[in-house]
C-alpha atoms as a PDB file:
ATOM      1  CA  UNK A   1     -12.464   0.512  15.571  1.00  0.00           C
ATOM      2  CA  UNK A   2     -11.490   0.498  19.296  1.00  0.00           C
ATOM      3  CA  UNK A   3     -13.176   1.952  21.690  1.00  0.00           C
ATOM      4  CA  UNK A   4     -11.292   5.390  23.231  1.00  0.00           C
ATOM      5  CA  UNK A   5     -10.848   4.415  26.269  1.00  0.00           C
ATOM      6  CA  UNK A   6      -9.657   0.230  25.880  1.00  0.00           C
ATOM      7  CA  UNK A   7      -6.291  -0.790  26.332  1.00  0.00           C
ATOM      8  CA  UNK A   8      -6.093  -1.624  22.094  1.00  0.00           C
ATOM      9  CA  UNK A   9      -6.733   1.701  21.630  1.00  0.00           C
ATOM     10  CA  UNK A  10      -4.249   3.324  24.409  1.00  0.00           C
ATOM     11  CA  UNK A  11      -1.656   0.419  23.366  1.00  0.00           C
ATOM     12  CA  UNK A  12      -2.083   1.222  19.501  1.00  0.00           C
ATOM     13  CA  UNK A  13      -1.959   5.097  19.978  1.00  0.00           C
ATOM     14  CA  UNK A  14       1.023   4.566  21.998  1.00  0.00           C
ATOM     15  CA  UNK A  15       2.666   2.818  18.933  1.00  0.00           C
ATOM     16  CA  UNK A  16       1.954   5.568  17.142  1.00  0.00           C
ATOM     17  CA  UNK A  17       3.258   8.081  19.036  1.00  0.00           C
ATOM     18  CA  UNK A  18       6.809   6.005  19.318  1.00  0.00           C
ATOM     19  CA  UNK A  19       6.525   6.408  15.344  1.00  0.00           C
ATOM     20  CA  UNK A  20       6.281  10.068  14.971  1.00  0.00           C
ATOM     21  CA  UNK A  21       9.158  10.778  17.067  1.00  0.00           C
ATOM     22  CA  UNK A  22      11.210   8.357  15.122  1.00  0.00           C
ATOM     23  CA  UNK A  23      11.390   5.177  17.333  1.00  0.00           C
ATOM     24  CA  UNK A  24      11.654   1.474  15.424  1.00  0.00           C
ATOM     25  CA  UNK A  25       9.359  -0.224  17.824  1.00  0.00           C
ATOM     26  CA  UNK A  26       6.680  -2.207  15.905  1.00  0.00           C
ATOM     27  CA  UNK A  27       6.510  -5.370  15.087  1.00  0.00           C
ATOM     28  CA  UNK A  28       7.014  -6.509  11.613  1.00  0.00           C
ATOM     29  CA  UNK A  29       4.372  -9.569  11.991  1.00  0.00           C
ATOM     30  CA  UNK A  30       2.434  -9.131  15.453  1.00  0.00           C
ATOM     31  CA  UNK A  31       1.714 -12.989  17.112  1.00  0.00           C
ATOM     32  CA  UNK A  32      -2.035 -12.715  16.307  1.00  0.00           C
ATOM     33  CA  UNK A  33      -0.317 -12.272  12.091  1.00  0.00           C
ATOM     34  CA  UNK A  34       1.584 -15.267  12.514  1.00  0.00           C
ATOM     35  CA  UNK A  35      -1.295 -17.308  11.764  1.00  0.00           C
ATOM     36  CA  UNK A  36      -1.876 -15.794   8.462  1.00  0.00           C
ATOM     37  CA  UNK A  37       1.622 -14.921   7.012  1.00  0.00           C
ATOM     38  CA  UNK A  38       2.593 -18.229   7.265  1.00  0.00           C
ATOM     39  CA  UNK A  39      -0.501 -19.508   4.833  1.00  0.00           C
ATOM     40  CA  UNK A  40      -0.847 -16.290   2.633  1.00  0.00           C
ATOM     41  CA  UNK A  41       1.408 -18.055  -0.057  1.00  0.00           C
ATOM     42  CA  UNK A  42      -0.938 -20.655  -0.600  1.00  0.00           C
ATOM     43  CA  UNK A  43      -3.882 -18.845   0.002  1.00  0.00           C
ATOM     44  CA  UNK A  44      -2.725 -16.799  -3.312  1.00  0.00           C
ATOM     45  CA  UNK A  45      -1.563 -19.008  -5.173  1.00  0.00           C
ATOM     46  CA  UNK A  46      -5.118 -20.839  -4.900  1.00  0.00           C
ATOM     47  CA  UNK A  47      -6.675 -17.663  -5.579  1.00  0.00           C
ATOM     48  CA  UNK A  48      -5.001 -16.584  -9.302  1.00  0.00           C
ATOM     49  CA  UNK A  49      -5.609 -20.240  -9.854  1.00  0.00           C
ATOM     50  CA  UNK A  50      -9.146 -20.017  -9.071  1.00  0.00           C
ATOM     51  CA  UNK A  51     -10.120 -16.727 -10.229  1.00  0.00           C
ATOM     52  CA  UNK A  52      -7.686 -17.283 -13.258  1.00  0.00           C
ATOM     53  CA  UNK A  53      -6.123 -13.294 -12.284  1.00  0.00           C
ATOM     54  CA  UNK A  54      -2.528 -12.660 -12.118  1.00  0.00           C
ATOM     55  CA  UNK A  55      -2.173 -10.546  -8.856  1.00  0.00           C
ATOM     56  CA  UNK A  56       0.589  -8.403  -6.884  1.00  0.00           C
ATOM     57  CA  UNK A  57       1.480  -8.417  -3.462  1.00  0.00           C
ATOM     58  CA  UNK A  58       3.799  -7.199  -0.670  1.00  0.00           C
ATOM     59  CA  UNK A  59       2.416  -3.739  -1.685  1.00  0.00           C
ATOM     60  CA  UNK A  60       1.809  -0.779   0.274  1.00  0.00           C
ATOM     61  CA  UNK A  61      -0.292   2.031  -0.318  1.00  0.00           C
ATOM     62  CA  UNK A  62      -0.098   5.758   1.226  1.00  0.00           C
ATOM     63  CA  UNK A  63      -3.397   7.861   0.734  1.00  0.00           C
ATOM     64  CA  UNK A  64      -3.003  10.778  -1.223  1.00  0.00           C
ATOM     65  CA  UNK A  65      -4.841  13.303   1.564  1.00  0.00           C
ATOM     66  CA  UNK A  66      -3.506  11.826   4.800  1.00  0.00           C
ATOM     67  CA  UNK A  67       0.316  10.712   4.607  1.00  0.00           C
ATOM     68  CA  UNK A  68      -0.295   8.800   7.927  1.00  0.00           C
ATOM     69  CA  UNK A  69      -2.858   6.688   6.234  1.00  0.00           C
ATOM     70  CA  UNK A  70      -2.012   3.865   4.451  1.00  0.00           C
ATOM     71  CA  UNK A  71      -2.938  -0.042   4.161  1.00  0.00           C
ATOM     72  CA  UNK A  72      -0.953  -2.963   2.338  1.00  0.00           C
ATOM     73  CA  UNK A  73      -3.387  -5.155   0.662  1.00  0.00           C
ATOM     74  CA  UNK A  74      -3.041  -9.000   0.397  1.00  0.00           C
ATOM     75  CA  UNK A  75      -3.177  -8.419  -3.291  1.00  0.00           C
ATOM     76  CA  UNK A  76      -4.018  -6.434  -6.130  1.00  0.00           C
ATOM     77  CA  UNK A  77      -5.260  -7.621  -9.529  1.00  0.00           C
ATOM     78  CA  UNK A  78      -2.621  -7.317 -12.589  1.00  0.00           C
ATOM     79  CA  UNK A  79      -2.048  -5.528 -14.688  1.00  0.00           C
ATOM     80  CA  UNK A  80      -4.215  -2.331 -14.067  1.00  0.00           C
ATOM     81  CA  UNK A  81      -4.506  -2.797 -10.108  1.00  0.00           C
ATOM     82  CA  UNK A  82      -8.235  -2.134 -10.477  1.00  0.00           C
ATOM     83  CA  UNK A  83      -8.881  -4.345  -7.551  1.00  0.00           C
ATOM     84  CA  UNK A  84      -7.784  -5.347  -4.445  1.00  0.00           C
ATOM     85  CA  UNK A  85      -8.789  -7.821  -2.191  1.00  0.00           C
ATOM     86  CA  UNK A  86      -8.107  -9.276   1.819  1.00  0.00           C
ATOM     87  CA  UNK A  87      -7.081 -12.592   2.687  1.00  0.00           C
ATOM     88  CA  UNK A  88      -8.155 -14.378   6.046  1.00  0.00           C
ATOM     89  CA  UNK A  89      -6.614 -17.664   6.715  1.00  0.00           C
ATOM     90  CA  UNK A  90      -8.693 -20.158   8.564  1.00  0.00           C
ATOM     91  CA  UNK A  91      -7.424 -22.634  10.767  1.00  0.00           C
ATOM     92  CA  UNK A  92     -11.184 -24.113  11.377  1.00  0.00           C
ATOM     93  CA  UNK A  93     -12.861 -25.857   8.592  1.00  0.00           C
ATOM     94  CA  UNK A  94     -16.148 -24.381  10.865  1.00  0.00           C
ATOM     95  CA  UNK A  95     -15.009 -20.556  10.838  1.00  0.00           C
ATOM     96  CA  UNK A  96     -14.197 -21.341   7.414  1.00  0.00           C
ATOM     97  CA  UNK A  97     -17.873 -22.473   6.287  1.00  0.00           C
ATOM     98  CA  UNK A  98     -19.347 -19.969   8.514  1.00  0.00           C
ATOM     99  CA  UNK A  99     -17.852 -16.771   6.871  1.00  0.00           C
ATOM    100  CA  UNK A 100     -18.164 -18.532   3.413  1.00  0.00           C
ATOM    101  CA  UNK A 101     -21.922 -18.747   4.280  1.00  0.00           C
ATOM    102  CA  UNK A 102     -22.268 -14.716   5.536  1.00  0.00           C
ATOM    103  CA  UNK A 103     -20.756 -13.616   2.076  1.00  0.00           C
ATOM    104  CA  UNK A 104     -23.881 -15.992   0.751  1.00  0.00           C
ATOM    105  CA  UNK A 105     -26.422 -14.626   2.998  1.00  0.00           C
ATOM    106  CA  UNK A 106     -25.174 -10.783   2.876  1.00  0.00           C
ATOM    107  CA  UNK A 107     -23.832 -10.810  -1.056  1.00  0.00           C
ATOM    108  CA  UNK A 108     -23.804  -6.945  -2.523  1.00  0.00           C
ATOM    109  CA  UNK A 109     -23.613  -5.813   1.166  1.00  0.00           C
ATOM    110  CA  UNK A 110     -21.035  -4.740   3.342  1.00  0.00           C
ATOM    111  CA  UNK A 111     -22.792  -7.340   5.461  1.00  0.00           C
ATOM    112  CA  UNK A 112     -21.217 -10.105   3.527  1.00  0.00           C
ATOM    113  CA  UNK A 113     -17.615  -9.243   5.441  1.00  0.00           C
ATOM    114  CA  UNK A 114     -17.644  -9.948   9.260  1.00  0.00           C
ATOM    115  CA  UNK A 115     -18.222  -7.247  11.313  1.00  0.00           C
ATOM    116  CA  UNK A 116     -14.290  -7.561  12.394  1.00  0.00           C
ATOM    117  CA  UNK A 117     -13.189  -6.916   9.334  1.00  0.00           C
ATOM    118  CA  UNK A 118     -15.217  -4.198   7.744  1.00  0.00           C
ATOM    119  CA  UNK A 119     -13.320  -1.950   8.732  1.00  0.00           C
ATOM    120  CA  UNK A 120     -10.039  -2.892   7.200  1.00  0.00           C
ATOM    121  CA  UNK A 121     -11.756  -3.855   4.292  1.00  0.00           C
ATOM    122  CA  UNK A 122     -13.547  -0.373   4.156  1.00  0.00           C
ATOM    123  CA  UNK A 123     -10.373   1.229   4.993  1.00  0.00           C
ATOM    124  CA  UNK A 124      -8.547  -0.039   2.394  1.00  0.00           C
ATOM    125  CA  UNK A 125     -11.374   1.338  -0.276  1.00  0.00           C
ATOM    126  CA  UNK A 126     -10.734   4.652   1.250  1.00  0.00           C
ATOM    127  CA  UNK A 127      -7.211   4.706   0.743  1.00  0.00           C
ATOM    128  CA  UNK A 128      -7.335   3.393  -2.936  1.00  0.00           C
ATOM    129  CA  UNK A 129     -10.839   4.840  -3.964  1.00  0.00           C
ATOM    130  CA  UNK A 130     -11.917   1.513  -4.927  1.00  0.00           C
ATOM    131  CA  UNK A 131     -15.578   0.856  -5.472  1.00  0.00           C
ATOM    132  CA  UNK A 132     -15.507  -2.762  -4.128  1.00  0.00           C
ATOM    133  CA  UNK A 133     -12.878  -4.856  -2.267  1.00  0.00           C
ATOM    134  CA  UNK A 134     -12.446  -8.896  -2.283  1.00  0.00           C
ATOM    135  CA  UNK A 135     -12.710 -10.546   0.796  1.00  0.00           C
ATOM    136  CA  UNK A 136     -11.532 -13.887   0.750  1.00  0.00           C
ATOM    137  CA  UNK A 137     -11.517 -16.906   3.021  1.00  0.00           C
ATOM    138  CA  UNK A 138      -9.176 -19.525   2.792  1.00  0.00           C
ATOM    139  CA  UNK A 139      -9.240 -23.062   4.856  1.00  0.00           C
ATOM    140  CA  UNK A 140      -5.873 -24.002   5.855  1.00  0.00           C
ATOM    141  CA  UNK A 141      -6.764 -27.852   6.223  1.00  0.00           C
ATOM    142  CA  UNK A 142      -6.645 -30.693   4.147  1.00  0.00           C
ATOM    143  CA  UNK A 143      -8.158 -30.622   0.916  1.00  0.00           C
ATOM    144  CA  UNK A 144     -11.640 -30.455   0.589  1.00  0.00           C
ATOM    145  CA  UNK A 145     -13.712 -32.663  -1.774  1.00  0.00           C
ATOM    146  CA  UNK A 146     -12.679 -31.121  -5.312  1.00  0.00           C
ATOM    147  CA  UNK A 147      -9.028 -30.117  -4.548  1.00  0.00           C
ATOM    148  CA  UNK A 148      -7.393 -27.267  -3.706  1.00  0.00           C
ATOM    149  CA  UNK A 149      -9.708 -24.635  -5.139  1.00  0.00           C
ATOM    150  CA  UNK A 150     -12.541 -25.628  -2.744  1.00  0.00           C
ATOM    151  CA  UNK A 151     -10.271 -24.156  -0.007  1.00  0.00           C
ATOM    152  CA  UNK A 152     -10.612 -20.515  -1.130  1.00  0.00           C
ATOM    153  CA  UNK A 153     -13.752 -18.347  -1.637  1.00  0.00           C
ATOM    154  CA  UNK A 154     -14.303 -14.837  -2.302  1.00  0.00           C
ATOM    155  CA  UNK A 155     -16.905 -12.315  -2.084  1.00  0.00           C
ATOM    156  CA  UNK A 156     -17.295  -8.662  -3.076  1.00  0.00           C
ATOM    157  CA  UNK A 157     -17.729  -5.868  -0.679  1.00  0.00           C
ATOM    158  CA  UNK A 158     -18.922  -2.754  -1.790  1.00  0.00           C
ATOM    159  CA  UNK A 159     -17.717   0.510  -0.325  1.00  0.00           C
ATOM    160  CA  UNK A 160     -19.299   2.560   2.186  1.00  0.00           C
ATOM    161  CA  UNK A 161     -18.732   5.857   2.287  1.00  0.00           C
ATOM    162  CA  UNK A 162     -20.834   6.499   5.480  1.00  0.00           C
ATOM    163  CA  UNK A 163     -18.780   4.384   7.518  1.00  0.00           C
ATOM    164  CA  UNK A 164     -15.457   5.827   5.682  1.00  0.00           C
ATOM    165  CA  UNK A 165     -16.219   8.857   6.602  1.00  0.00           C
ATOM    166  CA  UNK A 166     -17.124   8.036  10.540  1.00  0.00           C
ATOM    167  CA  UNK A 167     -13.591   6.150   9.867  1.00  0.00           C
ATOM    168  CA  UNK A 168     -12.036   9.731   8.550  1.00  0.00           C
ATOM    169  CA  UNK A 169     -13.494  11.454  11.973  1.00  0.00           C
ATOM    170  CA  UNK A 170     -12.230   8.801  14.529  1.00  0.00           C
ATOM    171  CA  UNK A 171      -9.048   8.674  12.801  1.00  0.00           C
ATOM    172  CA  UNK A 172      -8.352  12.289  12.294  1.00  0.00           C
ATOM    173  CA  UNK A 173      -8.958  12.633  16.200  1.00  0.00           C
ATOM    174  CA  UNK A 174      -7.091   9.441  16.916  1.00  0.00           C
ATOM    175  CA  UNK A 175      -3.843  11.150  15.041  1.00  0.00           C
ATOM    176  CA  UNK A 176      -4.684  14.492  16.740  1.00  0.00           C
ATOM    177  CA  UNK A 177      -3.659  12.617  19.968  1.00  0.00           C
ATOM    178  CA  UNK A 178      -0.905  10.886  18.805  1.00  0.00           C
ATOM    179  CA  UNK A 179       0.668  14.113  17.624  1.00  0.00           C
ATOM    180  CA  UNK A 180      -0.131  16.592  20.684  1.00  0.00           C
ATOM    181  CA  UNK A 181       1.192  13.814  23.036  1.00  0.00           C
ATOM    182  CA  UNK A 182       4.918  13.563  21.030  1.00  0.00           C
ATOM    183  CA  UNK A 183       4.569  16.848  21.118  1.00  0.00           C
ATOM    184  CA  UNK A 184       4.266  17.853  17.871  1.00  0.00           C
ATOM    185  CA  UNK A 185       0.863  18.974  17.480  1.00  0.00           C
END
């Protein structure tokens, strides 16, 4: 999570403020989402081919004890949504192999996700109540050797509930703010 006192934090809370008191100013895909949206297709379409799984998407989940909490997973498997999963789209065949190599080196552990990640990952498992989340790279480029399914890899991540529930503190403050400073609080 941000820091308290950075600008991502001050911008973000700001954001969120401008949606309590009703105002329509976020941005459907942000730049830095560009990236990703315009590969996610592909990306799962490679994965239900893969991982032979039929799966949903363009879903999005409210938590049942905090109706300002929510996430929207990449996808969820069909038909029981027992399991969801993240989707990172890399550009870099490098950054690809790299993170494809940490879910190697870390596997069981919340290690195996980047450190960037975790806690959208994490946060997603507390909003669902999920054991374990998918996180899944996918390489852009051109084929690899062995087609299209070498572009996509997947790893599980198993919940935390430590750092969900540091999550559950800075967040409950973080909304605290947002609320006393539109007022409403």
């Amino acid at each position: 999570m941000a820091g308290k006192d950075t600008k991502r934090y001050t911008q973000y809370q700001r954001e969120k403020t401008k949606e309590l008191l009703g105002y329509k100013g976020v941005e459907e895909t942000p730049e830095w989402a560009e990236h990703g949206k315009e590969n996610e297709g592909r990306a799962m379409a490679g994965y239900e081919y893969r991982y032979e799984v039929p799966i949903e998407h363009n879903v999005f989940l409210i938590s049942n004890e905090h109706d300002w909490l929510a996430c929207s997973p990449d996808l969820l498997h069909l038909p029981d949504y027992l399991e969801g999963g993240e989707i990172k789209c890399r550009a870099l065949y490098k950054n690809y192999r790299k993170f494809r190599q940490l879910g190697v080196d870390h596997k069981g552990t919340i290690r195996a996700c980047p450190a960037s990640n975790r806690h959208q990952v994490q946060g997603a498992m507390w909003v669902t109540g999920f054991k374990r989340w998918w996180y899944i790279n996918y390489y852009i480029g051109p084929d690899l050797e062995g087609g299209h399914i070498q572009k996509i890899d997947r790893v599980a991540i198993p919940r935390d509930d430590k750092l969900i529930d540091k999550m559950e503190v800075r967040c409950l403050e973080f909304m605290q703010e947002a609320y006393q400073e539109a007022g409403l609080a």
